[in-house]
Protein backbone atom coordinates (compact mmCIF):
# COMPACT_ATOMS: atom_id res chain seq x y z
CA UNK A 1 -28.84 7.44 -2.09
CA UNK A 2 -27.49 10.82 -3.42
CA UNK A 3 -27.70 11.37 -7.34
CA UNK A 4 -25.67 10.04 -9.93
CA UNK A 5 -21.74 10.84 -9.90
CA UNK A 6 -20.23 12.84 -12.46
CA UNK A 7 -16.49 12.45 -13.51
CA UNK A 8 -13.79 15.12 -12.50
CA UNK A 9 -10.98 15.68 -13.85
CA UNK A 10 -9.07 14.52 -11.55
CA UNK A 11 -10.20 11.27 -12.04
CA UNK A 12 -12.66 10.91 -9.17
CA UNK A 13 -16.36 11.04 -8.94
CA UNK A 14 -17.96 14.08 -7.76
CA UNK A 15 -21.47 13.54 -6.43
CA UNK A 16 -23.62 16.69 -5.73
CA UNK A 17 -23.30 18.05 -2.03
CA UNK A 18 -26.22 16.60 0.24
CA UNK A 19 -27.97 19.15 2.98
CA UNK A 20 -26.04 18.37 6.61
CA UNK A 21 -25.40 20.47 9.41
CA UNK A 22 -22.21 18.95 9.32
CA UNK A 23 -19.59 16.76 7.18
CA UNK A 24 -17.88 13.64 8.41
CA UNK A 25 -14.22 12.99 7.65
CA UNK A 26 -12.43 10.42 6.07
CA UNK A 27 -9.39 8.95 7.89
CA UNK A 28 -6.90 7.27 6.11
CA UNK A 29 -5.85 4.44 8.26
CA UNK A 30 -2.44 2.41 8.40
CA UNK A 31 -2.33 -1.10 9.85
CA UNK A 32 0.44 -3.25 10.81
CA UNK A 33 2.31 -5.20 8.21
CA UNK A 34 2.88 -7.91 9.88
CA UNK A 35 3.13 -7.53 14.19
CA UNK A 36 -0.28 -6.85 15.35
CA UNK A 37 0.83 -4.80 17.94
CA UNK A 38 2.37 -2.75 15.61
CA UNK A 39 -0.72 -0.68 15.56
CA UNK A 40 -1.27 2.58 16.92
CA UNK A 41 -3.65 3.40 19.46
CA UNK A 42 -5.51 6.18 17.33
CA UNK A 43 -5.73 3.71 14.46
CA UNK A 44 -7.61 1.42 16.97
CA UNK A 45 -9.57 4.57 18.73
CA UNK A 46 -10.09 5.76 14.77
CA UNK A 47 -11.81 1.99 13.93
CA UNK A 48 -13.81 2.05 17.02
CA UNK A 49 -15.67 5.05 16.29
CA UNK A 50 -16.13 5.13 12.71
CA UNK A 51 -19.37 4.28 11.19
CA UNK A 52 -18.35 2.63 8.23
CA UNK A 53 -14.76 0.81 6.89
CA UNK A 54 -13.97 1.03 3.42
CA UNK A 55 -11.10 -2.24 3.13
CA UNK A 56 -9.83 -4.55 0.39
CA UNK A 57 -10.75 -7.92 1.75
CA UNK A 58 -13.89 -8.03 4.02
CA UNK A 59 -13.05 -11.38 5.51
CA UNK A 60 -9.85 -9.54 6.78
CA UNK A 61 -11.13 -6.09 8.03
CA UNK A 62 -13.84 -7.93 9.83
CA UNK A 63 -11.40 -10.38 11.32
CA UNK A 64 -9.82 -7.46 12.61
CA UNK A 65 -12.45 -5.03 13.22
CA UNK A 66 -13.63 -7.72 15.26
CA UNK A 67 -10.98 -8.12 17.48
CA UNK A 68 -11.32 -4.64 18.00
CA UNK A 69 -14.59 -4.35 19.32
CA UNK A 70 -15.21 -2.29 16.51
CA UNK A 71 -18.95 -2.02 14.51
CA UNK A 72 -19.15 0.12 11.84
CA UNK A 73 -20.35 -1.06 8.53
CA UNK A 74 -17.95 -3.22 6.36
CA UNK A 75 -17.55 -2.65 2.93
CA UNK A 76 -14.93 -3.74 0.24
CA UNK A 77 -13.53 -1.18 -2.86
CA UNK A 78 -12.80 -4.31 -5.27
CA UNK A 79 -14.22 -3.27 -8.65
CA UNK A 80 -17.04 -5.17 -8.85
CA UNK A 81 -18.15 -3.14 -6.02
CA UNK A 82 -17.36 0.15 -7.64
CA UNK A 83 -19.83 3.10 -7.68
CA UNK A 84 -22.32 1.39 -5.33
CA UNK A 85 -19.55 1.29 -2.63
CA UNK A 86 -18.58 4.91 -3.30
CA UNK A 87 -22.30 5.78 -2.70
CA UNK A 88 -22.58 4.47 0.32
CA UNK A 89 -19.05 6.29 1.72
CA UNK A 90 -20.62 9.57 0.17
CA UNK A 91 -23.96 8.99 1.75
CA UNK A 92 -22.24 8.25 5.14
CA UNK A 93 -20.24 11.05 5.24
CA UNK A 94 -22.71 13.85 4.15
CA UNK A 95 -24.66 12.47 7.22
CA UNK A 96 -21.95 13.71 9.43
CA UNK A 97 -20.70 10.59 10.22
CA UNK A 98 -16.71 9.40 10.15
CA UNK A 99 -15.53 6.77 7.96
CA UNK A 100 -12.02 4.77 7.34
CA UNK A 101 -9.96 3.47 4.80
CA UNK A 102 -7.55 0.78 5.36
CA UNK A 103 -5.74 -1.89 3.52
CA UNK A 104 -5.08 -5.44 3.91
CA UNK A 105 -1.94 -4.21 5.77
CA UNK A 106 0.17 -1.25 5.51
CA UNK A 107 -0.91 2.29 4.26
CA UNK A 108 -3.37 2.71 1.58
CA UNK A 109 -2.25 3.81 -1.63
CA UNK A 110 1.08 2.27 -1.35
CA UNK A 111 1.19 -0.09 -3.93
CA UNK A 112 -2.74 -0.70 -2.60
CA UNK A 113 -6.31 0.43 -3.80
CA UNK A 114 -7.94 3.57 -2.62
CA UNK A 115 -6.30 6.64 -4.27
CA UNK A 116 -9.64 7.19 -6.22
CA UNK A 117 -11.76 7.13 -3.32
CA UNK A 118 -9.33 9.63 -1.43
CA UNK A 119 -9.80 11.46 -4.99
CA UNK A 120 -13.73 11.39 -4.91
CA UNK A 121 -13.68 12.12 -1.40
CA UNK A 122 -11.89 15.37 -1.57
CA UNK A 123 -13.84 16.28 -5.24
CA UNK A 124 -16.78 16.11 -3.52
CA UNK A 125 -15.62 18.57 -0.74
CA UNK A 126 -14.93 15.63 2.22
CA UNK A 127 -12.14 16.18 4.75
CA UNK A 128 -9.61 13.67 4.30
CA UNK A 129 -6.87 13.22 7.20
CA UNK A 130 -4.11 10.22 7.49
CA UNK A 131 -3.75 8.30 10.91
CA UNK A 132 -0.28 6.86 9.92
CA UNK A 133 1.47 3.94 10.78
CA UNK A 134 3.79 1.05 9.21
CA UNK A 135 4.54 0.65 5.67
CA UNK A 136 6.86 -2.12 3.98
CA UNK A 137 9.14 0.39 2.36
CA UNK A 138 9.94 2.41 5.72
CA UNK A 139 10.63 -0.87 7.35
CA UNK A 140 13.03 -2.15 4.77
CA UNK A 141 14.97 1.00 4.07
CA UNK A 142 15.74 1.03 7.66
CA UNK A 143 16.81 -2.28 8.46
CA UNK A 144 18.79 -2.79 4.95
CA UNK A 145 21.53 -0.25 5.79
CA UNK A 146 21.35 1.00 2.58
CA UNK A 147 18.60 3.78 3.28
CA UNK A 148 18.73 7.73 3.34
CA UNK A 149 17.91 9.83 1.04
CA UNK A 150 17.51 9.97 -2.24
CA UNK A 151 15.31 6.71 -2.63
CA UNK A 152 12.24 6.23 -5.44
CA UNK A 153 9.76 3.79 -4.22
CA UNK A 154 8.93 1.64 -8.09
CA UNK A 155 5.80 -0.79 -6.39
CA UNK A 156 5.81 -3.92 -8.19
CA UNK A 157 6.91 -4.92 -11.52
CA UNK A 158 4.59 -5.23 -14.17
CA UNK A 159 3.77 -9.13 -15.44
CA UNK A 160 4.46 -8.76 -19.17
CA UNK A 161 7.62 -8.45 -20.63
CA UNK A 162 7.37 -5.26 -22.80
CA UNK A 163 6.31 -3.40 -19.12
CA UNK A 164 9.19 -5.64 -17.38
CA UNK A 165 11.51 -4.14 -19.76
CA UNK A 166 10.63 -0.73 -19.45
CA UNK A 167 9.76 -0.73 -15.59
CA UNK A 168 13.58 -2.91 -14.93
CA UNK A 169 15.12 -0.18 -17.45
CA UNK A 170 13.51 2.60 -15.14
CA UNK A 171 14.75 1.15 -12.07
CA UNK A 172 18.60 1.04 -13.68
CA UNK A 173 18.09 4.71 -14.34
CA UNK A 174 17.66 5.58 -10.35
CA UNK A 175 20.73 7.49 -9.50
CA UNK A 176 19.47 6.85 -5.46
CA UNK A 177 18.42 4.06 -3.30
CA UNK A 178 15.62 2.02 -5.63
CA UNK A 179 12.65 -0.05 -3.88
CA UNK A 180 10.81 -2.57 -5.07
CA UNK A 181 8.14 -4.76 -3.99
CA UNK A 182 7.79 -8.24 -5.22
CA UNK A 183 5.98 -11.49 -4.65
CA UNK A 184 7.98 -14.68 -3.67
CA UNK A 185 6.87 -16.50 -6.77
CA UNK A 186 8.36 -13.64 -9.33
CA UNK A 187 11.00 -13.05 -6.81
CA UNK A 188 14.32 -15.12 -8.81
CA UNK A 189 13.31 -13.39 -12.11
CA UNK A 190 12.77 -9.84 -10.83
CA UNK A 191 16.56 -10.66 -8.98
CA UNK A 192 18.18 -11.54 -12.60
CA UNK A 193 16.24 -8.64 -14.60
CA UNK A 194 17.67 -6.14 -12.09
CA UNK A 195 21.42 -7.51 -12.22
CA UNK A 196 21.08 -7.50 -15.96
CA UNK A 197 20.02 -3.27 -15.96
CA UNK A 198 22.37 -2.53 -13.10
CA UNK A 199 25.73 -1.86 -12.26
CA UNK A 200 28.62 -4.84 -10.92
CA UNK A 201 29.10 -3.01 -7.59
CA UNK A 202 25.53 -2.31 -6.47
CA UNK A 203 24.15 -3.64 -3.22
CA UNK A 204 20.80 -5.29 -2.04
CA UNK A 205 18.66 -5.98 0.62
CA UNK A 206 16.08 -8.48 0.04
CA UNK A 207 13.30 -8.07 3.08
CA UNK A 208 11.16 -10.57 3.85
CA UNK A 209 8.08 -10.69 6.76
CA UNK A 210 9.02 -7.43 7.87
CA UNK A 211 8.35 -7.55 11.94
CA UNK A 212 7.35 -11.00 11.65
CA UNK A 213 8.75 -13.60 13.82
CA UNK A 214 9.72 -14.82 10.45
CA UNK A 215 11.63 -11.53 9.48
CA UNK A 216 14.55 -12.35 7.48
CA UNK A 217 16.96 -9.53 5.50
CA UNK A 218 20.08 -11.13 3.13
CA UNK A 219 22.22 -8.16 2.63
CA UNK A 220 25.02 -8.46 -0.13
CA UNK A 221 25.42 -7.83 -3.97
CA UNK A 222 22.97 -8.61 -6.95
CA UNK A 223 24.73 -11.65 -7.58
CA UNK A 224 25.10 -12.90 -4.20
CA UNK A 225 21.26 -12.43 -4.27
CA UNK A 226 20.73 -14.13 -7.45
CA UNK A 227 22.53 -17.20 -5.88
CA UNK A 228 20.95 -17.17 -2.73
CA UNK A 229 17.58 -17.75 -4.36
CA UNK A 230 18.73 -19.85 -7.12
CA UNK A 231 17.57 -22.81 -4.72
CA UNK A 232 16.46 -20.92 -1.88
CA UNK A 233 12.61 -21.56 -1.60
CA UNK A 234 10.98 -17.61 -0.98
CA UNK A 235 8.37 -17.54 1.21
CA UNK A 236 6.50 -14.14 2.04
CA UNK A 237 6.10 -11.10 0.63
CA UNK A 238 9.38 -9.07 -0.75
CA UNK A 239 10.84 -5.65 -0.36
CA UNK A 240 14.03 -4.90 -2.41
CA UNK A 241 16.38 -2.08 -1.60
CA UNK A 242 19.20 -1.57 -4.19
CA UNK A 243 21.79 1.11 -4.44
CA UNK A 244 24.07 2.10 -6.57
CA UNK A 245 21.95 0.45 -9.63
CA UNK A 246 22.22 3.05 -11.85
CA UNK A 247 24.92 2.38 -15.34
């Protein structure tokens, strides 16, 4: 395994540069977020060839991987992983072989794990290069009817209420399109806390399974929306498009 990392500052770890007549690449891999065959066919050319997946969930990248016909070496960036997964990325790609990054679905780094290893990567002098795809956001700012530009993408709120209140008061402040991403069992509270901040007249879209059989999108005011889930049981994961918010 290559030496010990050392600490950059910008926040990756920077490992020094192993002998190689050549560097593999990183590819930053986007998967669909719901539709399977929302996937591209360099995304599935990318998996095939790559010798080794970094992924969230190993039951789930090898479910897919799998399906793929894909075999490079599985590996998951959850914490308790850490450095030792990071190694073995490094190791791989100052061999000269590829490797991938992927998410449970979507595009890494959006509202997902892997923005230090893309920062470790690149500090220790890796090509990095996106294969890009679906993302929840996209999808919901362009079947809400309330997209264009400007919009500021917020993730998901916080689960204290000192954050709340300051991530809610930051959403009131967006003078665009706001999104939001929320699960469906904070879903009725993150509703009211953004009616509370936000203006009478401003308009929602509440996305849910996004290109899903199950794809639903309720389109109306903060209050409607705040009465449609009063009783409404939510079921799926959230993406929340509001304009006009801002006071």
């Amino acid at each position: 395994p290559p030496p010990a990392p050392v600490p950059t500052e910008a926040g990756g770890l920077a490992f020094p540069p192993l002998p190689s007549p050549s560097h593999g690449t990183l590819y930053v891999v986007s998967l669909p977020i719901g539709n399977p065959e929302d996937i591209t066919l360099r995304a599935v050319r990318v998996l095939r060839e790559v010798a080794f997946v970094v992924c969230e969930s190993v039951r789930m990248a090898s479910s897919l991987l799998n399906s793929l016909q894909a075999k490079g070496i599985v590996v998951s960036i959850h914490p308790r992983h850490g450095v030792p997964a990071l190694h073995r990325l490094v190791a791989t790609l100052a061999s000269g072989q590829d490797a991938a990054l992927i998410s449970d679905a979507g595009t890494p780094t959006i509202s997902d794990p892997g923005a230090g290893i893309i920062r470790s990567v690149i500090a220790n002098g890796f090509a990095v290069t996106s294969v890009p795809g679906p993302t929840a956001l996209m999808a919901a700012l362009v079947v809400s009817g309330l997209g264009g530009t400007p919009f500021t993408f917020y993730g998901t709120p916080p689960l204290t209420s000192p954050d709340r209140r300051a991530y809610f008061l930051q959403v009131a402040s967006c003078s665009g399109t706001a999104v939001v991403y929320e699960s469906p069992h904070r879903l009725r509270s993150t509703l009211r806390e953004i009616r509370m901040h936000a203006k009478e007249d401003a308009k929602i879209a509440v996305a849910c399974n996004l290109t899903c059989i199950s794809e639903h999108v309720f389109r109306g005011t903060l209050e409607e929306a705040v009465e449609k889930f009063r009783y409404a049981v939510p079921l799926g994961e959230y993406t929340l498009i509001v304009q006009n918010v801002s006071v």
